[in-house]
Protein backbone atom coordinates (compact mmCIF):
# COMPACT_ATOMS: atom_id res chain seq x y z
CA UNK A 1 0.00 0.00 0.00
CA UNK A 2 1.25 3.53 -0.79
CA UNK A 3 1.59 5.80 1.81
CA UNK A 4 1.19 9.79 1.04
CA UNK A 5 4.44 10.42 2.10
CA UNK A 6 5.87 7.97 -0.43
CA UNK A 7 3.19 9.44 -3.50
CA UNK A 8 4.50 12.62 -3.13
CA UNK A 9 7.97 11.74 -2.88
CA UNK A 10 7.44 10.37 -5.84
CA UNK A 11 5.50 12.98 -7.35
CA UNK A 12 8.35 15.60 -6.32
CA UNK A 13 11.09 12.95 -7.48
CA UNK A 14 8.98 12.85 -11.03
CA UNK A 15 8.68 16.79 -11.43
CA UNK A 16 12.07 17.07 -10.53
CA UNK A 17 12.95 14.72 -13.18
CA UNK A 18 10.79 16.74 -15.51
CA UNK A 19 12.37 20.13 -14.64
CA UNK A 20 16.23 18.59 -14.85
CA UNK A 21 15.16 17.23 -18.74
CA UNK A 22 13.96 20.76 -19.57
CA UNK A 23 16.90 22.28 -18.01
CA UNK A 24 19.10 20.34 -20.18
CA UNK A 25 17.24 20.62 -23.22
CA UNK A 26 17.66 24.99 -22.51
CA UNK A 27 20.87 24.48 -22.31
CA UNK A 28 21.03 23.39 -25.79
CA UNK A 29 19.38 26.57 -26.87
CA UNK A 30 15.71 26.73 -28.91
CA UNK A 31 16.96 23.55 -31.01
CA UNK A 32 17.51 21.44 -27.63
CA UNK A 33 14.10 22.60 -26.23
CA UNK A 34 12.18 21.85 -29.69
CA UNK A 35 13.76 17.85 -29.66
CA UNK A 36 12.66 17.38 -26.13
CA UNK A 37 9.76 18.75 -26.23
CA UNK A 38 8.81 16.52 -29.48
CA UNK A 39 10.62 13.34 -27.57
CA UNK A 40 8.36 14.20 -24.97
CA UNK A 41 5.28 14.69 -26.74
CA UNK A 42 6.10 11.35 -28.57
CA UNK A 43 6.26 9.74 -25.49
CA UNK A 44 2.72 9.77 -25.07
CA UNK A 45 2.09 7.68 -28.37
CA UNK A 46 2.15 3.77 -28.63
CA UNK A 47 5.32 2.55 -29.35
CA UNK A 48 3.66 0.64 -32.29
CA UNK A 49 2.66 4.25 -34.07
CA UNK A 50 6.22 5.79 -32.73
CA UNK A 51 8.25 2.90 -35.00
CA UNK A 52 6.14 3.02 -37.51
CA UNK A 53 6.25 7.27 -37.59
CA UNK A 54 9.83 6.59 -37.16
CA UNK A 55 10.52 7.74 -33.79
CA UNK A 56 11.90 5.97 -30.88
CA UNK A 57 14.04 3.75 -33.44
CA UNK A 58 16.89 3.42 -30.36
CA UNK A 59 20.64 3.44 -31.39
CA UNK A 60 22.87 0.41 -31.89
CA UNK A 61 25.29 0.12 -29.05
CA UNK A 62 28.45 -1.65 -29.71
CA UNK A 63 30.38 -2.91 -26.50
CA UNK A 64 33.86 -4.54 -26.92
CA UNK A 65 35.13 -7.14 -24.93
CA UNK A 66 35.23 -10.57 -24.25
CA UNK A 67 37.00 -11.46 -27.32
CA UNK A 68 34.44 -9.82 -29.13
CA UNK A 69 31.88 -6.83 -29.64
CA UNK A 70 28.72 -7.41 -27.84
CA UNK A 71 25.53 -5.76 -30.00
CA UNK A 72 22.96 -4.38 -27.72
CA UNK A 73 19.87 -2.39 -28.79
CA UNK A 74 18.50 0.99 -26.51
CA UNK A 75 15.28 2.25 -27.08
CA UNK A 76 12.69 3.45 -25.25
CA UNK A 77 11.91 -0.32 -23.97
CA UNK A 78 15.49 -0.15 -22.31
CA UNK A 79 18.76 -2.15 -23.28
CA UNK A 80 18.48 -5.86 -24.68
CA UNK A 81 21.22 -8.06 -26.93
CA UNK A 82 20.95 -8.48 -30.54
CA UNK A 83 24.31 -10.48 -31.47
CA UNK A 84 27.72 -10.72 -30.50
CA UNK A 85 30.44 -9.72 -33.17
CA UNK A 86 33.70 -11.91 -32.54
CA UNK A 87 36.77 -11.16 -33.12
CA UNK A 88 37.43 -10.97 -36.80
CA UNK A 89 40.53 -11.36 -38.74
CA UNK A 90 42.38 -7.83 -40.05
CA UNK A 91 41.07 -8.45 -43.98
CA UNK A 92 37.52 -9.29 -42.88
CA UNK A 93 35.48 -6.51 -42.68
CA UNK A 94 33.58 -5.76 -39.68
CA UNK A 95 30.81 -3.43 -41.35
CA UNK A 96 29.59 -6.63 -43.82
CA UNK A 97 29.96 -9.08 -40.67
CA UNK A 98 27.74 -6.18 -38.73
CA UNK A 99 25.27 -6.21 -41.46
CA UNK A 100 24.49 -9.89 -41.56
CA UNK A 101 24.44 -10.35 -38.51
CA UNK A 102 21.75 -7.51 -38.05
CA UNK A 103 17.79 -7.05 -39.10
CA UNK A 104 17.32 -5.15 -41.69
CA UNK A 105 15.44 -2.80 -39.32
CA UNK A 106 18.62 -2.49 -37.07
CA UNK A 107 21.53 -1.93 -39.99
CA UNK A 108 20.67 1.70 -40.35
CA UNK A 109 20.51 2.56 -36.68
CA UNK A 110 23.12 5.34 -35.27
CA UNK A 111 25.94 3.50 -33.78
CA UNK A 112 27.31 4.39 -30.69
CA UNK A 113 30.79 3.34 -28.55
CA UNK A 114 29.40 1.63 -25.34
CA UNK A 115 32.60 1.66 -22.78
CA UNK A 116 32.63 -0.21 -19.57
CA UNK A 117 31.93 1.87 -16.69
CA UNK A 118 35.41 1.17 -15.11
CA UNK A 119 37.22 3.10 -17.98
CA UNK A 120 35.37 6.60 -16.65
CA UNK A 121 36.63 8.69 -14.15
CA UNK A 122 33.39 10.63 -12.53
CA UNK A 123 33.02 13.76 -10.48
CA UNK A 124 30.65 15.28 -8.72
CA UNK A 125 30.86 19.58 -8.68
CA UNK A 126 28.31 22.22 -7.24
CA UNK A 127 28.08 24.96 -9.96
CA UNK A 128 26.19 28.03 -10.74
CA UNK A 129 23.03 27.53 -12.28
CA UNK A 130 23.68 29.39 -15.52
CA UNK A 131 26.84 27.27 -16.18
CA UNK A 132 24.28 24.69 -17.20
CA UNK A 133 23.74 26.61 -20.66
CA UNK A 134 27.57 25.85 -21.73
CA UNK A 135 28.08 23.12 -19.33
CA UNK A 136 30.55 20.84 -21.25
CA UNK A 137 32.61 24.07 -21.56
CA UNK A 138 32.73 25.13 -18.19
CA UNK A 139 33.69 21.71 -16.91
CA UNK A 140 36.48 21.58 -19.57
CA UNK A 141 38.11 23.99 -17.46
CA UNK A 142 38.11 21.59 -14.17
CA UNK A 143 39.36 18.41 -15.89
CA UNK A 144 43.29 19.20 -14.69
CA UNK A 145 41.57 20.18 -11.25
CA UNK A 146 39.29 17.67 -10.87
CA UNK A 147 41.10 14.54 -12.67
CA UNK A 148 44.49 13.16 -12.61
CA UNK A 149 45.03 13.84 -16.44
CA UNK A 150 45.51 16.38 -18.45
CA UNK A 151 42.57 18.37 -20.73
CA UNK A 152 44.07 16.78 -23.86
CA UNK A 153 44.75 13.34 -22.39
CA UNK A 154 40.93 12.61 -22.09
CA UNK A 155 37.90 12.81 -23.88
CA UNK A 156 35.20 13.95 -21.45
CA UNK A 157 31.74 15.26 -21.45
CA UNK A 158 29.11 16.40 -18.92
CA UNK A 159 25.57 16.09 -17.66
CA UNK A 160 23.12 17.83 -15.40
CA UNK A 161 22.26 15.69 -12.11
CA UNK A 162 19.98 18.02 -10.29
CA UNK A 163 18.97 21.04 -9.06
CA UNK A 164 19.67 22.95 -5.85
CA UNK A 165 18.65 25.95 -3.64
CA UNK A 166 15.73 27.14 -5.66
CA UNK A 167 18.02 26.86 -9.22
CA UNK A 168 20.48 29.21 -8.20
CA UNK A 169 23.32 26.04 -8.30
CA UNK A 170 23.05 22.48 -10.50
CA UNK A 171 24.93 19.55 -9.33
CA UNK A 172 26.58 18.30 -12.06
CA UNK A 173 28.86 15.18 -13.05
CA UNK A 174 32.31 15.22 -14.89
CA UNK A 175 33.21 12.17 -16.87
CA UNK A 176 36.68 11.85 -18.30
CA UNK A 177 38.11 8.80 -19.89
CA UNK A 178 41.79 8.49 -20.86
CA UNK A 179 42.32 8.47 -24.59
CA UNK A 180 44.76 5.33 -24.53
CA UNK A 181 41.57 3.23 -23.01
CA UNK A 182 39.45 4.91 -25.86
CA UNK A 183 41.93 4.15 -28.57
CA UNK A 184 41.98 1.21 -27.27
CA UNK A 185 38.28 -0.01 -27.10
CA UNK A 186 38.21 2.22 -31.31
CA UNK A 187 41.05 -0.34 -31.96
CA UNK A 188 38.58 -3.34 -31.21
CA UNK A 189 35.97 -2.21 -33.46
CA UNK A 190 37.92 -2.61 -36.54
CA UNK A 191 36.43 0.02 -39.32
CA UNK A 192 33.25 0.17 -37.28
CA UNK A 193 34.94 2.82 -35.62
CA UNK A 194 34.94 5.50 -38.40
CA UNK A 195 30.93 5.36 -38.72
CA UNK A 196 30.41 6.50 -34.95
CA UNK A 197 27.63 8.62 -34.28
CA UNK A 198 28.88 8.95 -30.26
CA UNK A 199 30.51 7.22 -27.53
CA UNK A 200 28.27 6.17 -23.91
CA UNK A 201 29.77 5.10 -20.88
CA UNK A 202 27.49 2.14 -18.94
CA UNK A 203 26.84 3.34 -15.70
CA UNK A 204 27.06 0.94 -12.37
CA UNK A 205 23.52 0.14 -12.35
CA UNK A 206 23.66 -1.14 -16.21
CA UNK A 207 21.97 2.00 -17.69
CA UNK A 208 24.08 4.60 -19.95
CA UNK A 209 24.92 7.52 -18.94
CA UNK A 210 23.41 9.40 -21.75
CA UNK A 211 26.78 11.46 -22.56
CA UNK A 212 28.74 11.82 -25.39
CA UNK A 213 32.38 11.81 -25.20
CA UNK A 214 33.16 12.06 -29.09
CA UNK A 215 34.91 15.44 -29.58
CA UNK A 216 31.71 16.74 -31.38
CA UNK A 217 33.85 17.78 -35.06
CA UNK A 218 34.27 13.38 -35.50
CA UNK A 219 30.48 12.91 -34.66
CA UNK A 220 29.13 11.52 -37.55
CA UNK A 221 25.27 12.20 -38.24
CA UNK A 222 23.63 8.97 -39.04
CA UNK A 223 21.03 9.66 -41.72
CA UNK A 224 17.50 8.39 -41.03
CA UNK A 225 16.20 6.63 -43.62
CA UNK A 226 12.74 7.40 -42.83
CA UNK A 227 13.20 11.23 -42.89
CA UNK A 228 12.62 11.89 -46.53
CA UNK A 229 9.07 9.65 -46.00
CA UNK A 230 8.78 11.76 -42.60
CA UNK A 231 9.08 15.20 -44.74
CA UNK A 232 6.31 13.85 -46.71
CA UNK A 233 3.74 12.88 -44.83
CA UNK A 234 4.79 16.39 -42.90
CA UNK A 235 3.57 18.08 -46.15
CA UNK A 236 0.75 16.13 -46.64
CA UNK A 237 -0.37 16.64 -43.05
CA UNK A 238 0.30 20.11 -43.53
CA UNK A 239 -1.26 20.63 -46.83
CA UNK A 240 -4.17 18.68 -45.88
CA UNK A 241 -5.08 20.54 -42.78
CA UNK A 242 -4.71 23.83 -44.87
CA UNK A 243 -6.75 22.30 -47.45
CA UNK A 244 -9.20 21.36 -44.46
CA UNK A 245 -9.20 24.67 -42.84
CA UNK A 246 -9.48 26.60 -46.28
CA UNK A 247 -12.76 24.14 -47.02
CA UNK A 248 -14.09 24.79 -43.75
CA UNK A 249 -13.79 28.53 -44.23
CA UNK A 250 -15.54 28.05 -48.06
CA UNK A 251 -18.49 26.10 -46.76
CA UNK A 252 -18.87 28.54 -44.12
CA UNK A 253 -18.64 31.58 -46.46
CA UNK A 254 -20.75 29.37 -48.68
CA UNK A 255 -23.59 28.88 -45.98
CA UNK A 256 -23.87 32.34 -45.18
CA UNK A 257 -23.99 33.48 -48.50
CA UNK A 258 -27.47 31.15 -48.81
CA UNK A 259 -28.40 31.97 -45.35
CA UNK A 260 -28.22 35.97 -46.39
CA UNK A 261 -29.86 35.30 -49.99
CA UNK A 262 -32.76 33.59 -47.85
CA UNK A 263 -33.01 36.31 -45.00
CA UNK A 264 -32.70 38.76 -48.00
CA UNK A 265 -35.77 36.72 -50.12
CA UNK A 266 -37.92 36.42 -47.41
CA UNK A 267 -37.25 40.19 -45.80
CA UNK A 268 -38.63 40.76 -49.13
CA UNK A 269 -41.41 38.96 -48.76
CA UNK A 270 -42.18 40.02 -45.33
CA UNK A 271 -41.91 43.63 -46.54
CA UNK A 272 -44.18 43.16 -49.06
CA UNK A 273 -47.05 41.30 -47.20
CA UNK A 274 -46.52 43.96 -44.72
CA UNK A 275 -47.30 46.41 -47.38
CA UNK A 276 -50.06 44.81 -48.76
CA UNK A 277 -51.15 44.39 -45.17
CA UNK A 278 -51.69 48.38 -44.68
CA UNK A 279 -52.80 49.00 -48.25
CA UNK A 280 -55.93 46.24 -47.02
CA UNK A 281 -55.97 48.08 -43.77
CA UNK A 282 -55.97 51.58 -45.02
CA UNK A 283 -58.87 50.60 -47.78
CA UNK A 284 -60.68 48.92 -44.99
CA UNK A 285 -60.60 52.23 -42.82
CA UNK A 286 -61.79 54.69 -45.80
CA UNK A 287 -64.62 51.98 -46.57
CA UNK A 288 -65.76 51.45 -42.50
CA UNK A 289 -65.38 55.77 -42.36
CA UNK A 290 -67.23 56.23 -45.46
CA UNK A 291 -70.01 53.86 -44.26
CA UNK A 292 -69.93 55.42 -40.58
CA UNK A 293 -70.25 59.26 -42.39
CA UNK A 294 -72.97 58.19 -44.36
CA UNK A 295 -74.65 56.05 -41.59
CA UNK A 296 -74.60 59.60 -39.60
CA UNK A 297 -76.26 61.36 -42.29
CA UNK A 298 -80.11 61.47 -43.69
CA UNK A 299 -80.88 60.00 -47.06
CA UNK A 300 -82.88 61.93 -49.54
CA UNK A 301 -85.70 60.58 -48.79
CA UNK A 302 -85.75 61.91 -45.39
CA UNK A 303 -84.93 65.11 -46.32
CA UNK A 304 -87.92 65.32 -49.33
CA UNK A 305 -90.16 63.69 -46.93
CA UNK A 306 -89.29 66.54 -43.84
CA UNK A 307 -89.24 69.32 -46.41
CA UNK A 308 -92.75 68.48 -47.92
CA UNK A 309 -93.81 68.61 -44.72
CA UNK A 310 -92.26 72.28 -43.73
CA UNK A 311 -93.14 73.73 -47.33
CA UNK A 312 -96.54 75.43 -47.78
CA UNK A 313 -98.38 74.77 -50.95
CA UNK A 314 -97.67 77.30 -52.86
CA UNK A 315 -94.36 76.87 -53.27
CA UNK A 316 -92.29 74.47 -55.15
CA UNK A 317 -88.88 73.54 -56.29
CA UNK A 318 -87.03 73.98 -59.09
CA UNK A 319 -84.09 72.50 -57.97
CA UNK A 320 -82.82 70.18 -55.29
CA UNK A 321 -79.08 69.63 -54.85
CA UNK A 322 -77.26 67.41 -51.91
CA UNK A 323 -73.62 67.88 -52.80
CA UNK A 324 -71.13 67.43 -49.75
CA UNK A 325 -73.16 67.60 -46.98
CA UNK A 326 -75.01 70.67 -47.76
CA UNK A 327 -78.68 71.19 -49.45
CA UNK A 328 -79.72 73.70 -52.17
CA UNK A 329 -83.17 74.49 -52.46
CA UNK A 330 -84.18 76.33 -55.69
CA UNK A 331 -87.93 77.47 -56.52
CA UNK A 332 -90.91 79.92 -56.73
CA UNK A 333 -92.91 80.51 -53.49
CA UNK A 334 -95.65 83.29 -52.84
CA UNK A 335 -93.97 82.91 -48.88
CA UNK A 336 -90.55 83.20 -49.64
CA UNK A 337 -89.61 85.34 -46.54
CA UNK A 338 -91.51 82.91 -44.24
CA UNK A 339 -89.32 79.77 -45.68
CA UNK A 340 -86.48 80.67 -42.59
CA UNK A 341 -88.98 79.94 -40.15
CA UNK A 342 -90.44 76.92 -41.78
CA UNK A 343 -87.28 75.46 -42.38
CA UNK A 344 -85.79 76.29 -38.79
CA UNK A 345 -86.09 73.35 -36.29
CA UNK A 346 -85.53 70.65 -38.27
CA UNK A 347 -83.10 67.69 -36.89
CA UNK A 348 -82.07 66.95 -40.77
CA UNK A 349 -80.14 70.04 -41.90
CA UNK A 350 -78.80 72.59 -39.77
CA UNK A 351 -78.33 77.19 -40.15
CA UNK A 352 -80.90 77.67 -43.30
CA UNK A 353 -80.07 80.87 -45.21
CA UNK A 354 -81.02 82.45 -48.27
CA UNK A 355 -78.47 82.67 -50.91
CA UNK A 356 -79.32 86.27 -52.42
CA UNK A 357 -82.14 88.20 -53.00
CA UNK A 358 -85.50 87.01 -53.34
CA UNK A 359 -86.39 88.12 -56.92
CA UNK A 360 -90.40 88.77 -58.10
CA UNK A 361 -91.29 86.53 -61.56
CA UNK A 362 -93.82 88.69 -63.06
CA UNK A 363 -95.19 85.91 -65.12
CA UNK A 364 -96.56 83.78 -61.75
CA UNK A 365 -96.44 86.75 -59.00
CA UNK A 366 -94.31 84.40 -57.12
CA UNK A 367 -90.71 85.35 -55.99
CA UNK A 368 -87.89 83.24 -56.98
CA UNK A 369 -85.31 82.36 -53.77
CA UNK A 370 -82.25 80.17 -53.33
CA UNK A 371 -82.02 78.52 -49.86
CA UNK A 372 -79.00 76.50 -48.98
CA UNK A 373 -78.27 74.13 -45.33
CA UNK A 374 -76.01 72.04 -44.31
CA UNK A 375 -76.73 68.41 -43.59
CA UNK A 376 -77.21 67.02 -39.62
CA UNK A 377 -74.61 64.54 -39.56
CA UNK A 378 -73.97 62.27 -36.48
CA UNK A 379 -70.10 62.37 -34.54
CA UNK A 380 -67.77 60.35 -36.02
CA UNK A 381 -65.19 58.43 -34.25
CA UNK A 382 -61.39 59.24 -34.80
CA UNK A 383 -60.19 57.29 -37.36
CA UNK A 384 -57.44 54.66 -36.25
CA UNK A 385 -53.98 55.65 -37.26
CA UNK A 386 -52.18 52.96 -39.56
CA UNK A 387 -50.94 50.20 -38.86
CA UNK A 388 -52.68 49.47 -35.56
């Protein structure tokens, strides 16, 4: 059972671990920090997909001794044995015995010098923390401090243990091995030795160091095979997802294009039903107020029928005109000054007046008048305003 004090141990041992790797990889400047940052993203895919995206491929470790060069494999699964190389005569070449002795999937890997770990000379040193971003430099300087030998009479390297005192200081380790020993173990390798990508050191608990003590101008850069296919499929993934993206953006454009066209078509629409709307409304309004001002006013027959009443006998009409709302009475009447009164009361028309002066017709004795009145009409209601 885990206790809490051992989970976060570990959790602190496992974000230390994290922080040290990212250290190192800043110390190798924006180039360092992109490879670990993609080894560490990669980390998180199967190995399956990693081998077959050519990642995690390992290097090719080759370990004399024995009587012989032990072949080992490191990838991310650890450190196994392929084959053991023996000892091979001086016109045999080791690079054709290497290659049948390998799988195809292992002759192309970048071959590295694994030495023993008795060969290295280690040391421990407190430095300051920003001697980690040229550490193999600074440590350069301590080899004829630190070491028995001379700077020239080793090929060294260094590496970044830990972190101290809130990363003002790193601890980090010297390793130094004399050239004779290195000569030496290059010697056993035969013309392996010219096609070395780096030299490792195994460490006492059978891991490698993960150093590199080949002066870095006889590092050889093993070309991946799988890098040209790698480039590819970058563009494709690259020129597919801008492809993707750029389709995206076209259907979208696309879709509201039709979705405007439609909003646009049936504004339209809307506009003109709402026009038609208040044309029907506004006709409907002038029909109901027509019918509501006629309603409130009499009809000819009830004004003939009231003025036959009010009329004496010996008068009559000539004319009879109801044009807007007002009556014009035209005629001969032996009473034409007593037509005012007659006329006055009515609830039909409304302010009777004569319209000049009464002129005498010699031919009947009668006197010739024009009355006019104005129609009795009923209160109207305001008329609504449109649209409501």
């Amino acid at each position: 059972m885990t206790t809490p004090q051992a989970g976060a141990t570990a959790r602190r041992t496992l974000r230390d671990r994290l922080r040290m790797r990212g250290a190192v990889a800043a110390s190798g400047g924006l180039r360092g920090f992109v490879a670990w940052w993609g080894r560490a993203l990669m980390a998180w895919l199967p190995r399956r997909w990693r081998l077959a995206l050519g990642m995690d491929r390992g290097r090719l470790l080759l370990q004399p001794g024995g009587g012989g060069v032990q072949l080992r494999l490191e990838d991310g699964e650890g450190l196994r044995d392929l084959a053991r190389l023996p000892d091979l005569e001086p016109e045999v070449s080791a690079t054709d015995t290497l290659l049948r002795l390998l799988a195809p999937a292992s002759q192309d890997l970048p071959r590295w010098l694994l030495l023993p770990a008795s060969v290295a000379l280690r040391r421990r040193m407190l430095l300051p923390a920003a001697a980690s971003e040229r550490l193999r430099d600074v440590v350069g300087f301590e080899i004829e401090r630190q070491t028995p030998f001379a700077a020239d009479a080793v090929a060294f390297d260094a590496r970044l243990v830990a972190r101290r005192d809130g990363d003002a200081q790193i601890d980090a380790e010297l390793i130094a091995v004399p050239r004779t020993a290195l000569q030496a173990a290059e010697a056993a390798l035969g013309d392996l030795a010219g096609n070395l990508a780096g030299i490792d050191v195994l460490g006492a608990d059978g891991a490698t160091l993960g150093i590199n003590l080949l002066d870095p101008a006889q590092r050889r850069q093993q070309a991946d095979p799988l890098r040209p296919w790698n480039l590819v499929l970058a563009t494709v993934v690259v020129v597919a997802t801008a492809a993707m993206l750029w389709q995206t953006l076209y259907n979208r454009r696309a879709a509201a294009d039709a979705f405007e066209q439609v909003a646009s078509e049936r504004a339209g629409a809307a506009r003109g039903v709402a026009l038609e709307r208040q044309q029907l409304l506004d006709i409907v309004d002038g029909q109901a107020f027509l019918d509501r001002t006629r309603a409130g006013r009499p009809t000819a027959v009830e004004v003939l029928e009231d003025l036959s009443k009010r009329l004496p006998d010996s008068t009559y009409l000539e004319k009879l005109a109801i044009e807007g709302g007002r009556i014009t009475l035209i005629g001969r009447s032996n009473e034409a000054s007593a037509l005012l009164g007659r006329l006055e009361g009515s609830r039909l028309w409304r302010a009777p007046a004569l319209a000049g002066a009464l002129q005498p017709d010699p031919r009947t004795g009668r006197d010739i008048f024009t009355l006019t009145a104005d129609l009795a009409t009923a209160p109207q209601e305001p008329r609504r305003a449109s649209g409501q």
